[in-house]
C-alpha atoms as a PDB file:
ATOM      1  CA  UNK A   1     -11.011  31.130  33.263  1.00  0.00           C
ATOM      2  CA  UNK A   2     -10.442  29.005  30.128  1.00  0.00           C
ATOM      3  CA  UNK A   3      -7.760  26.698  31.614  1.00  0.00           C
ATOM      4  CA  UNK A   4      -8.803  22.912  31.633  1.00  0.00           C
ATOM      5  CA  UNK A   5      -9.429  21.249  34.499  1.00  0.00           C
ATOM      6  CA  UNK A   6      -8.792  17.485  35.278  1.00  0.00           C
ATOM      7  CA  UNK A   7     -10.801  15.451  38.197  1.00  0.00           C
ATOM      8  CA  UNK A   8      -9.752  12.810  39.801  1.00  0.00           C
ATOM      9  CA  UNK A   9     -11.850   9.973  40.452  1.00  0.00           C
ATOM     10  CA  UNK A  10     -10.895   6.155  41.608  1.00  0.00           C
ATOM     11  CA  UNK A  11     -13.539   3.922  41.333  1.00  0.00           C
ATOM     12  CA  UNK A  12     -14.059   0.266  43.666  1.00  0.00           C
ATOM     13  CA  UNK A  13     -17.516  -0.905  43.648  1.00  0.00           C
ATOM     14  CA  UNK A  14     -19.450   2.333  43.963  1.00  0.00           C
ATOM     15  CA  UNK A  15     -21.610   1.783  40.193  1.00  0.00           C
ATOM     16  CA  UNK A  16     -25.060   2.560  42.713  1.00  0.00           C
ATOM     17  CA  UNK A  17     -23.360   5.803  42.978  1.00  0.00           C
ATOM     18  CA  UNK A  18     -21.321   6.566  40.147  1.00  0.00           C
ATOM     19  CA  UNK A  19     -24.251   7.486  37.532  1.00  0.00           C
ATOM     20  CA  UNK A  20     -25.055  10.496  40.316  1.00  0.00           C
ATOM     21  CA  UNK A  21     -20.915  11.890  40.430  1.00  0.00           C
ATOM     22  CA  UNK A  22     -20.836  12.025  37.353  1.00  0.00           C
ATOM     23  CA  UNK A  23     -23.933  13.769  36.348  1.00  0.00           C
ATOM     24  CA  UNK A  24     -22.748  15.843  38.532  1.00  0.00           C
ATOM     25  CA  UNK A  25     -19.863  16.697  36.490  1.00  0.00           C
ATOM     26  CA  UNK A  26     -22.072  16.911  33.759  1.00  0.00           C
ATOM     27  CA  UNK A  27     -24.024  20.233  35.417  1.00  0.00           C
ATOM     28  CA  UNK A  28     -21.194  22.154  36.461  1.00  0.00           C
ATOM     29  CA  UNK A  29     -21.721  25.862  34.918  1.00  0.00           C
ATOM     30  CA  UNK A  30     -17.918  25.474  34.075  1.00  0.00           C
ATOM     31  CA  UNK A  31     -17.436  23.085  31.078  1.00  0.00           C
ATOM     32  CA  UNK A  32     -13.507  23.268  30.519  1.00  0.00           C
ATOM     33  CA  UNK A  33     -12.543  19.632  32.078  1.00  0.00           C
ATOM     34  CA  UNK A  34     -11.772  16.300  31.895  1.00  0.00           C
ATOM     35  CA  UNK A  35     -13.227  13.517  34.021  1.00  0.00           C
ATOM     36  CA  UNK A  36     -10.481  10.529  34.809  1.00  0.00           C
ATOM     37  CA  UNK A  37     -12.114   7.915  36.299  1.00  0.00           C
ATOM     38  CA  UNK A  38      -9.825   4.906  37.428  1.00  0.00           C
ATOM     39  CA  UNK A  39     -11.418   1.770  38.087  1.00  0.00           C
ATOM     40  CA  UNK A  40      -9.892  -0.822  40.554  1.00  0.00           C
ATOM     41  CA  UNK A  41     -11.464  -4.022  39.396  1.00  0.00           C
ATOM     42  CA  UNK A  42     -14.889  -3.462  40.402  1.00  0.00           C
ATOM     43  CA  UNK A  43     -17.136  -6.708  40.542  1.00  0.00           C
ATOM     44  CA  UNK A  44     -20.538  -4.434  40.560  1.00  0.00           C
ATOM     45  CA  UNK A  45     -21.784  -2.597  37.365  1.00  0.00           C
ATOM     46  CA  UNK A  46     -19.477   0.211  36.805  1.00  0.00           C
ATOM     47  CA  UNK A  47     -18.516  -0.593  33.777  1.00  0.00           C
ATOM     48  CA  UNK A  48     -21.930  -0.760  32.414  1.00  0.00           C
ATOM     49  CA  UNK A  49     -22.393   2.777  34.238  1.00  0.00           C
ATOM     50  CA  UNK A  50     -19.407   4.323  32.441  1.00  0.00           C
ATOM     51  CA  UNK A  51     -20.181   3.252  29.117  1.00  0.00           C
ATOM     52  CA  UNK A  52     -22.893   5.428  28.686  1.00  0.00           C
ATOM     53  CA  UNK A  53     -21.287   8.374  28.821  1.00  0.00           C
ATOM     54  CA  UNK A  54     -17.850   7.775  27.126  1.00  0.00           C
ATOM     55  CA  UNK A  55     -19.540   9.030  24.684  1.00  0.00           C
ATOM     56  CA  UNK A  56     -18.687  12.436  25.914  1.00  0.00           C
ATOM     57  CA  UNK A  57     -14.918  12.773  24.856  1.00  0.00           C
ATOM     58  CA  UNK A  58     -14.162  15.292  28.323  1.00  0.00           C
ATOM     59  CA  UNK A  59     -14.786  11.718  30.357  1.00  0.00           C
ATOM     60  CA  UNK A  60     -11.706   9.388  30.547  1.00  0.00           C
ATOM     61  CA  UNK A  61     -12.007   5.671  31.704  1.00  0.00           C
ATOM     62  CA  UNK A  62      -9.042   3.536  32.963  1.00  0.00           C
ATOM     63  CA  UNK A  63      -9.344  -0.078  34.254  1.00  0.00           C
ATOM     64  CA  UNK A  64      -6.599  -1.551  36.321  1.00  0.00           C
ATOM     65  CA  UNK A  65      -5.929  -5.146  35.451  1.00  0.00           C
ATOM     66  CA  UNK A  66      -5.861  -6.270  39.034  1.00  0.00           C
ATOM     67  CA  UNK A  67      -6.534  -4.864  42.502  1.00  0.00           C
ATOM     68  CA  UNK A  68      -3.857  -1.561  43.357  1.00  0.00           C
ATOM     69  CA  UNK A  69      -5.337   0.460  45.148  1.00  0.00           C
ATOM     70  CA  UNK A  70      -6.960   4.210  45.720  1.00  0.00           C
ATOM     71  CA  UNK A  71      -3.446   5.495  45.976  1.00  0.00           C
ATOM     72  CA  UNK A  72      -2.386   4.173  42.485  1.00  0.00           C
ATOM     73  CA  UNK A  73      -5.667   5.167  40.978  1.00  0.00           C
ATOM     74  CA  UNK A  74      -4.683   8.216  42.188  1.00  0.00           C
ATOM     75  CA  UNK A  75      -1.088   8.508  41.140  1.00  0.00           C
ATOM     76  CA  UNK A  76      -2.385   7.075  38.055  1.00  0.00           C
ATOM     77  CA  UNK A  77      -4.859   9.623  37.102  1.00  0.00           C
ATOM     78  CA  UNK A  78      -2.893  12.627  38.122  1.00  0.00           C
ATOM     79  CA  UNK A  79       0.155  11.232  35.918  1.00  0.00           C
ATOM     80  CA  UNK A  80      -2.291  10.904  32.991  1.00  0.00           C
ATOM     81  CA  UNK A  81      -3.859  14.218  33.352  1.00  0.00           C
ATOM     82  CA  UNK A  82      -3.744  17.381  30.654  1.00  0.00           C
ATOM     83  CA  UNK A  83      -5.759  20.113  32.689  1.00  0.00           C
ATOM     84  CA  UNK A  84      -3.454  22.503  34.790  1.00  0.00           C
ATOM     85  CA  UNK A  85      -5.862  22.533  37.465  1.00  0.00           C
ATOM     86  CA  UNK A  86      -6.399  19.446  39.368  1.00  0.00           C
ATOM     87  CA  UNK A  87      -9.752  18.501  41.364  1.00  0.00           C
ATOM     88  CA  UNK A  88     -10.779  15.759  43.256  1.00  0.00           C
ATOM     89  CA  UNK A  89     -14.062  13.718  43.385  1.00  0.00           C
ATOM     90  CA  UNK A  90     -14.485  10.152  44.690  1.00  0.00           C
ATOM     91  CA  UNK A  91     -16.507   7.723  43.141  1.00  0.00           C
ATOM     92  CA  UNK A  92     -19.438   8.259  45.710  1.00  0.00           C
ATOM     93  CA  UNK A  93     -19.705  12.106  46.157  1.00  0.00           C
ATOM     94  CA  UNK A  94     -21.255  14.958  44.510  1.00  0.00           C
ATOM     95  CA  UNK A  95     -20.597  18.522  43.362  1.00  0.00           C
ATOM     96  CA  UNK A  96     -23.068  21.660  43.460  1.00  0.00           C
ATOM     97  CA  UNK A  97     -23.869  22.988  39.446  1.00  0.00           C
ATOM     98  CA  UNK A  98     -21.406  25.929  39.968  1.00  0.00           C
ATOM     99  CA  UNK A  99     -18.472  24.325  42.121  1.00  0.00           C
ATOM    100  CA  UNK A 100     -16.113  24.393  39.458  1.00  0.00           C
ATOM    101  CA  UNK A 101     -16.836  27.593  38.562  1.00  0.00           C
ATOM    102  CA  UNK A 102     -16.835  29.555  41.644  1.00  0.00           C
ATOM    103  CA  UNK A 103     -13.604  28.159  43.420  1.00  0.00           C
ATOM    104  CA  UNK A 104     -11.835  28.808  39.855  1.00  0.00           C
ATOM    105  CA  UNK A 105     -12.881  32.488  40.147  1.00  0.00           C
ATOM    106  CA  UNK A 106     -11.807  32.194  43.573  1.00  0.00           C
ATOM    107  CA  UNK A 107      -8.501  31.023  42.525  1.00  0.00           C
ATOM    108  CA  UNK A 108      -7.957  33.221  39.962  1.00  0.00           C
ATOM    109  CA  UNK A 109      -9.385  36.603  41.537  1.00  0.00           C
ATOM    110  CA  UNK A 110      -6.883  35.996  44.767  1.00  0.00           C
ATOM    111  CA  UNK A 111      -3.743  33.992  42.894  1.00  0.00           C
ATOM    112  CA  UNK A 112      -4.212  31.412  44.910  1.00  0.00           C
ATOM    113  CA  UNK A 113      -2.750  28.060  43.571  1.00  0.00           C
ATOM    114  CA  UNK A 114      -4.077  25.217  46.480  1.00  0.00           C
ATOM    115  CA  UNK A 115      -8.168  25.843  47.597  1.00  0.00           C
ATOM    116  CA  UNK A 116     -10.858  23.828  49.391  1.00  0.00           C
ATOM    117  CA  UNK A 117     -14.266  24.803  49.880  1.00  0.00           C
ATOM    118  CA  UNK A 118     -17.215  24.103  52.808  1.00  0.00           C
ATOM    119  CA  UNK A 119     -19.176  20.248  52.271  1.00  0.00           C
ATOM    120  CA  UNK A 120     -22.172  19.030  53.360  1.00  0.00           C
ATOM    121  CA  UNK A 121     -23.069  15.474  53.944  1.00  0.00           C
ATOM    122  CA  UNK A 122     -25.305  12.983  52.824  1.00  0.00           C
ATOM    123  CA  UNK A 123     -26.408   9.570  53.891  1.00  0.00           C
ATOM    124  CA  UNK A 124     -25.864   6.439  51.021  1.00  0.00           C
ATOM    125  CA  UNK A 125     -29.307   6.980  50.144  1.00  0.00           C
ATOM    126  CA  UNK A 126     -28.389  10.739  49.217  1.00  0.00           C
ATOM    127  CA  UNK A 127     -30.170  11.840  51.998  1.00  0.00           C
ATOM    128  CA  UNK A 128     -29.031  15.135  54.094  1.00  0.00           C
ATOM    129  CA  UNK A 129     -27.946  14.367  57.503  1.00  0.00           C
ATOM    130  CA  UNK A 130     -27.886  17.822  58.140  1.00  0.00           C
ATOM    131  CA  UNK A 131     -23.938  18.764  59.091  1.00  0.00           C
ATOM    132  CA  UNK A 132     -21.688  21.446  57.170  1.00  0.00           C
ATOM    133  CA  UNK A 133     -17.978  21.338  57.196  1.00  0.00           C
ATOM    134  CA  UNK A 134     -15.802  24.295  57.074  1.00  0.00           C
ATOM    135  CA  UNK A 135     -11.905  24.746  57.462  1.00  0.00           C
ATOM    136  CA  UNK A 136      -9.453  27.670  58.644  1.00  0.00           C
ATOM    137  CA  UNK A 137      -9.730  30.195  56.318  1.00  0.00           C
ATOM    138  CA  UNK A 138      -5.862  29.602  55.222  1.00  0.00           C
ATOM    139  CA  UNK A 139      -4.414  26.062  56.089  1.00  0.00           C
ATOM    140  CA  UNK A 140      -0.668  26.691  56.607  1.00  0.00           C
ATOM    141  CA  UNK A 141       1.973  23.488  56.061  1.00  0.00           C
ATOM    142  CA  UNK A 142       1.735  23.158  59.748  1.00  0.00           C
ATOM    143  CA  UNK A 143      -2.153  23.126  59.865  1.00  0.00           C
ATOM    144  CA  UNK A 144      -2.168  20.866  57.285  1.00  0.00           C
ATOM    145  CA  UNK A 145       0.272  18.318  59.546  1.00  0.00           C
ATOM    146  CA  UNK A 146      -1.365  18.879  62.557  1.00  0.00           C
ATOM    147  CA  UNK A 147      -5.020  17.659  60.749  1.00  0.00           C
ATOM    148  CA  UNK A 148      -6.396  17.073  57.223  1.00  0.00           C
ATOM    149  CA  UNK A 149      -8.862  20.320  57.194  1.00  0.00           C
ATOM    150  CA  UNK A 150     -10.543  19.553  53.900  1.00  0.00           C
ATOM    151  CA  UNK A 151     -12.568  17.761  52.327  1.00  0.00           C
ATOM    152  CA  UNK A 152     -11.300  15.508  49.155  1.00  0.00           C
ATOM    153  CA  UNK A 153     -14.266  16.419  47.462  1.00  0.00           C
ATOM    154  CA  UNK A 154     -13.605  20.045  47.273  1.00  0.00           C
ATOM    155  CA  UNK A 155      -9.613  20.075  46.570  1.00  0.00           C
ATOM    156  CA  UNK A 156      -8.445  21.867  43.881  1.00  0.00           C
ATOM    157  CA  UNK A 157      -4.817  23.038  43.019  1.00  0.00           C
ATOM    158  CA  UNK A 158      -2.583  24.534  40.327  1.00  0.00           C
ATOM    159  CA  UNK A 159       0.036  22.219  38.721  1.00  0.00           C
ATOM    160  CA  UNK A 160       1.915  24.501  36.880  1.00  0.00           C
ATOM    161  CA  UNK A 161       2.834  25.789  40.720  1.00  0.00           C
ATOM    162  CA  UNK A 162       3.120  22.219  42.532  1.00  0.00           C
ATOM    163  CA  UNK A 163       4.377  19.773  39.446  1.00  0.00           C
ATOM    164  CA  UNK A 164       3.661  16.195  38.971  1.00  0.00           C
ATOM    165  CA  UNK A 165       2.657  15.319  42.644  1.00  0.00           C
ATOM    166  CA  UNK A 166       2.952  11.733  43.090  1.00  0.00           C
ATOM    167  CA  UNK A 167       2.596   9.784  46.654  1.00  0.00           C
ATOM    168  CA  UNK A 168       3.396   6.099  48.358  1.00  0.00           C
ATOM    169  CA  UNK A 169       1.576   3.168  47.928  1.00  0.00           C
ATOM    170  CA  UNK A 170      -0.942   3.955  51.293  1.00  0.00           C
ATOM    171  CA  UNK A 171      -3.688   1.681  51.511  1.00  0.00           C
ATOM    172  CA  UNK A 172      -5.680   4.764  53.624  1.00  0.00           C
ATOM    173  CA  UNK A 173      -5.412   8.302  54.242  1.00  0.00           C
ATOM    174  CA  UNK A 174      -3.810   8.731  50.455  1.00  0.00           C
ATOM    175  CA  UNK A 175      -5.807  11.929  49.756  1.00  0.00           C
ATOM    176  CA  UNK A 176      -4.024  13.662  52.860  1.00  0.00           C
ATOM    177  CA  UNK A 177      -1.168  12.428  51.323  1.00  0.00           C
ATOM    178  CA  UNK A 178      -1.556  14.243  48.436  1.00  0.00           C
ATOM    179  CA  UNK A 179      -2.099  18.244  50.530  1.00  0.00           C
ATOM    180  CA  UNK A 180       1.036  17.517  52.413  1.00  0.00           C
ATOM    181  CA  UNK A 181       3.079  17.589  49.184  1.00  0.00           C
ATOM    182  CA  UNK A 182       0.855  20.503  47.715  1.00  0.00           C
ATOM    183  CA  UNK A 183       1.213  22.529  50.951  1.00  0.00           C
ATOM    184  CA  UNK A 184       4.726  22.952  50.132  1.00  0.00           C
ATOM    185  CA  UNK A 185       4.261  24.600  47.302  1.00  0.00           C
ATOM    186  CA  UNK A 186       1.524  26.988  48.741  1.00  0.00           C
ATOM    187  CA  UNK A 187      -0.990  27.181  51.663  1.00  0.00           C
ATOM    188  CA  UNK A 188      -4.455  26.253  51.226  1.00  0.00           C
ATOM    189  CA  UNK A 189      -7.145  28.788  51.625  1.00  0.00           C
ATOM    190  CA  UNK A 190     -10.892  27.921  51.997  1.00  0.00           C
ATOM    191  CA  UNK A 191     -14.019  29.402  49.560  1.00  0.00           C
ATOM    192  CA  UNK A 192     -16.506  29.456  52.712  1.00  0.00           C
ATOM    193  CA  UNK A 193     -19.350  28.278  50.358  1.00  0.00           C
ATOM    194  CA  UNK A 194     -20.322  24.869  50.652  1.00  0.00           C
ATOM    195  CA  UNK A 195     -20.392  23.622  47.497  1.00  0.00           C
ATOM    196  CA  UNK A 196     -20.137  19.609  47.420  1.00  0.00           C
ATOM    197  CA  UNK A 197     -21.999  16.675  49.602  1.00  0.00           C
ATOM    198  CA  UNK A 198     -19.600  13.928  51.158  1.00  0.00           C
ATOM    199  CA  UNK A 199     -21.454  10.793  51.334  1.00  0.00           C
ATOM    200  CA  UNK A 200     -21.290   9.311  54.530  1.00  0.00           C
ATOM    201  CA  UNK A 201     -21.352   5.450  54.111  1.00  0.00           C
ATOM    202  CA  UNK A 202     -20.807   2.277  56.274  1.00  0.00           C
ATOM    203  CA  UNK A 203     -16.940   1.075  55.939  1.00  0.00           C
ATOM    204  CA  UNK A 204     -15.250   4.402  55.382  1.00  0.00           C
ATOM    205  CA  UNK A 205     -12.370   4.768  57.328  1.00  0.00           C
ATOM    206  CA  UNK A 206     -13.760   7.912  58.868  1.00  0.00           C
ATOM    207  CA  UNK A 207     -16.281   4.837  60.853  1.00  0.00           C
ATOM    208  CA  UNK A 208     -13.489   2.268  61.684  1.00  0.00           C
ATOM    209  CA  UNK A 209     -12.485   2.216  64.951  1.00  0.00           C
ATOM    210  CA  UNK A 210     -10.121   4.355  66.796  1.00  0.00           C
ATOM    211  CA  UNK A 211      -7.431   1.825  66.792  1.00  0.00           C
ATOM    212  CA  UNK A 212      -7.515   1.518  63.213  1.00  0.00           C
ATOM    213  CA  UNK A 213      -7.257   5.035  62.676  1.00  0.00           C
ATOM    214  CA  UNK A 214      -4.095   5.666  64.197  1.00  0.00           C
ATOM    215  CA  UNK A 215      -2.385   2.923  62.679  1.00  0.00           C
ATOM    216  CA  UNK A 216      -3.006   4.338  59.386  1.00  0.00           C
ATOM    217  CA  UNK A 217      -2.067   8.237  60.635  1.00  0.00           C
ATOM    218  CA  UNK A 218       0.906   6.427  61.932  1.00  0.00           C
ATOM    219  CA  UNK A 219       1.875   4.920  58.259  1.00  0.00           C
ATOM    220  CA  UNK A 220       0.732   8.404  56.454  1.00  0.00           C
ATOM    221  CA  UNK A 221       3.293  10.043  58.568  1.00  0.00           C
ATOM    222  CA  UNK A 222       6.066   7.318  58.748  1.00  0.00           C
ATOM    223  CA  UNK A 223       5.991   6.048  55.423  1.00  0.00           C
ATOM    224  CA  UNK A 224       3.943   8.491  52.986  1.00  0.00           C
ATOM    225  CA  UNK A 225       6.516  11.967  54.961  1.00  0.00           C
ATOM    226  CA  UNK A 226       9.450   9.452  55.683  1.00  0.00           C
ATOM    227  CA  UNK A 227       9.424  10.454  59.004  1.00  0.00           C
ATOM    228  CA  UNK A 228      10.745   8.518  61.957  1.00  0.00           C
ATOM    229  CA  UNK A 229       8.964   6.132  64.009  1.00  0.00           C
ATOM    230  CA  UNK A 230       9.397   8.804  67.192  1.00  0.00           C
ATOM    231  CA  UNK A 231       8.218  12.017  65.287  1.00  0.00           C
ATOM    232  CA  UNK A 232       5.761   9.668  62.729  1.00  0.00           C
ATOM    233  CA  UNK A 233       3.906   8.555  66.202  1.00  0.00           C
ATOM    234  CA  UNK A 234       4.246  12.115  67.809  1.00  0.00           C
ATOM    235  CA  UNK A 235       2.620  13.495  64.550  1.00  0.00           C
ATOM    236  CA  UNK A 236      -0.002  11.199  65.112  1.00  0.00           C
ATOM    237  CA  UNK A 237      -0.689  12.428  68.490  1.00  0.00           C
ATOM    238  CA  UNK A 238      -1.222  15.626  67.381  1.00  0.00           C
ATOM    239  CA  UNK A 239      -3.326  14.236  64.628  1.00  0.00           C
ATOM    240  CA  UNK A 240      -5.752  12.669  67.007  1.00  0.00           C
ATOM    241  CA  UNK A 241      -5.937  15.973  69.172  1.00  0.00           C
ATOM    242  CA  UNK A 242      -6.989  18.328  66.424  1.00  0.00           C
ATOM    243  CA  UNK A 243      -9.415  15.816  64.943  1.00  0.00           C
ATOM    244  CA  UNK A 244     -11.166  16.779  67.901  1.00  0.00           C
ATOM    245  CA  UNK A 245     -10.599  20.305  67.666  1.00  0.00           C
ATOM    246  CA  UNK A 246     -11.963  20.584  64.070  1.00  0.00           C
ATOM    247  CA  UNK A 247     -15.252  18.313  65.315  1.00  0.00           C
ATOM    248  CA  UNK A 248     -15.501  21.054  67.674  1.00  0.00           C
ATOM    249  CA  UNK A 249     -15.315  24.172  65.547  1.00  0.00           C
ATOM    250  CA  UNK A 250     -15.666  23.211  61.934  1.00  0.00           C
ATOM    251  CA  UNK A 251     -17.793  20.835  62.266  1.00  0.00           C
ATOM    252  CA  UNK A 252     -21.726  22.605  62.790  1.00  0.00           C
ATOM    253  CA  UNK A 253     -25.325  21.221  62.251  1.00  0.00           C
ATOM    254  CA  UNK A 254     -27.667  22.469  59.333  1.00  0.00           C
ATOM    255  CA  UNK A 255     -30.791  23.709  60.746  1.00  0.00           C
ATOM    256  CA  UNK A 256     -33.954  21.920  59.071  1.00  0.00           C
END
């Protein structure tokens, strides 16, 4: 396991959080990567939070020079990347000491080219709030339609198997985006190890209303897979039932 490994990181306001992601980054036991954050015009202090560690030459710091978007931070940072493995890690979240290193073993041991692992979650404040998610053990292109499994936070995949993967402009859901192009090239299977913490915070799309969610399901499918508005809205459908199937069954509280 020497091969480098670029993360992916956009950036919008989240410098009370950033220092913690990317010390993160800093522990892992595996020390082959590069860090590519992409800023989208942030008003708070993430600049001053970057700064002090660009000293480190494995972190990578783009500013946009006006407001674009996750989705072009994202395209951005995946265009710009050297590692052949490509991981993903917003702004906000964090990653256990030996994530890297463990779901590259993982990887490497089975030939697999497209992995996710198990998350916990956190409150703003870093606090636990005491719920582990899990996926199917192997996410097949049609899983992967019918509901977005995993968790950005513990994505990684090969590029020398999937290619440049670039997506539309989508103002929401642009991560899922991203594993329905991958899951062409390969299924995804899940390390059942939770190794990262989501950070649950006020705003996220996962807490806008139900209304809003579908709309943007609707434009993931329609726009980001080209689809039609009769099978983008029937895709959507099945979205919405197997976001309550996974709440169900891969979604479990921690005991204390």
């Amino acid at each position: 396991m020497k091969d480098l490994v670029s993360i992916i990181t956009p950036s919008f306001n989240t410098g009370k959080y950033l220092k913690e992601t990317i010390e993160s980054v800093l522990s892992q036991t595996y020390t082959n990567w590069e860090m590519l954050i992409v800023d989208d015009c942030s008003t708070d202090n993430t600049d001053e939070i970057v700064s002090e560690y660009l000293s480190d030459r494995r972190i990578r710091y783009i500013k946009n020079s006006e407001r674009k978007g996750a989705a072009y931070g994202r395209n951005l940072a995946i265009r710009e990347a050297k590692g052949r493995y490509i991981a993903f890690l917003d702004s906000d979240d964090l990653w256990k000491p030996d994530k890297l290193e463990k779901q590259l073993d993982f990887m490497c041991t089975n030939g697999y080219s497209f992995t996710c692992t198990y998350y916990e979650e956190i409150d703003e404040e870093g606090k636990p709030l005491f719920k582990l998610n899990s996926a199917p053990a192997k996410i097949t292109k049609r899983k992967m339609f019918d509901y977005c499994y995993v968790g950005c936070l513990t994505v990684m995949y090969d590029s020398k198997v999937t290619g440049l993967i670039q997506i539309e402009n989508l103002k929401k859901n642009n991560d899922y985006a991203i594993w329905l192009k991958v899951v062409r090239f390969a299924p995804c299977y899940t390390l059942k190890e939770s190794l990262a913490y989501y950070r649950r915070r006020s705003g996220s799309i996962s807490g806008q209303k139900k209304s809003s969610l579908i709309k943007y399901h609707y434009l993931l499918f329609k726009e980001g897979e080209k689809k039609n508005p009769v099978s983008a809205f029937f895709l959507t459908l099945r979205n919405m039932f197997f976001g309550v199937y996974k709440k169900l069954f891969y979604v479990k509280k921690i005991k204390r």
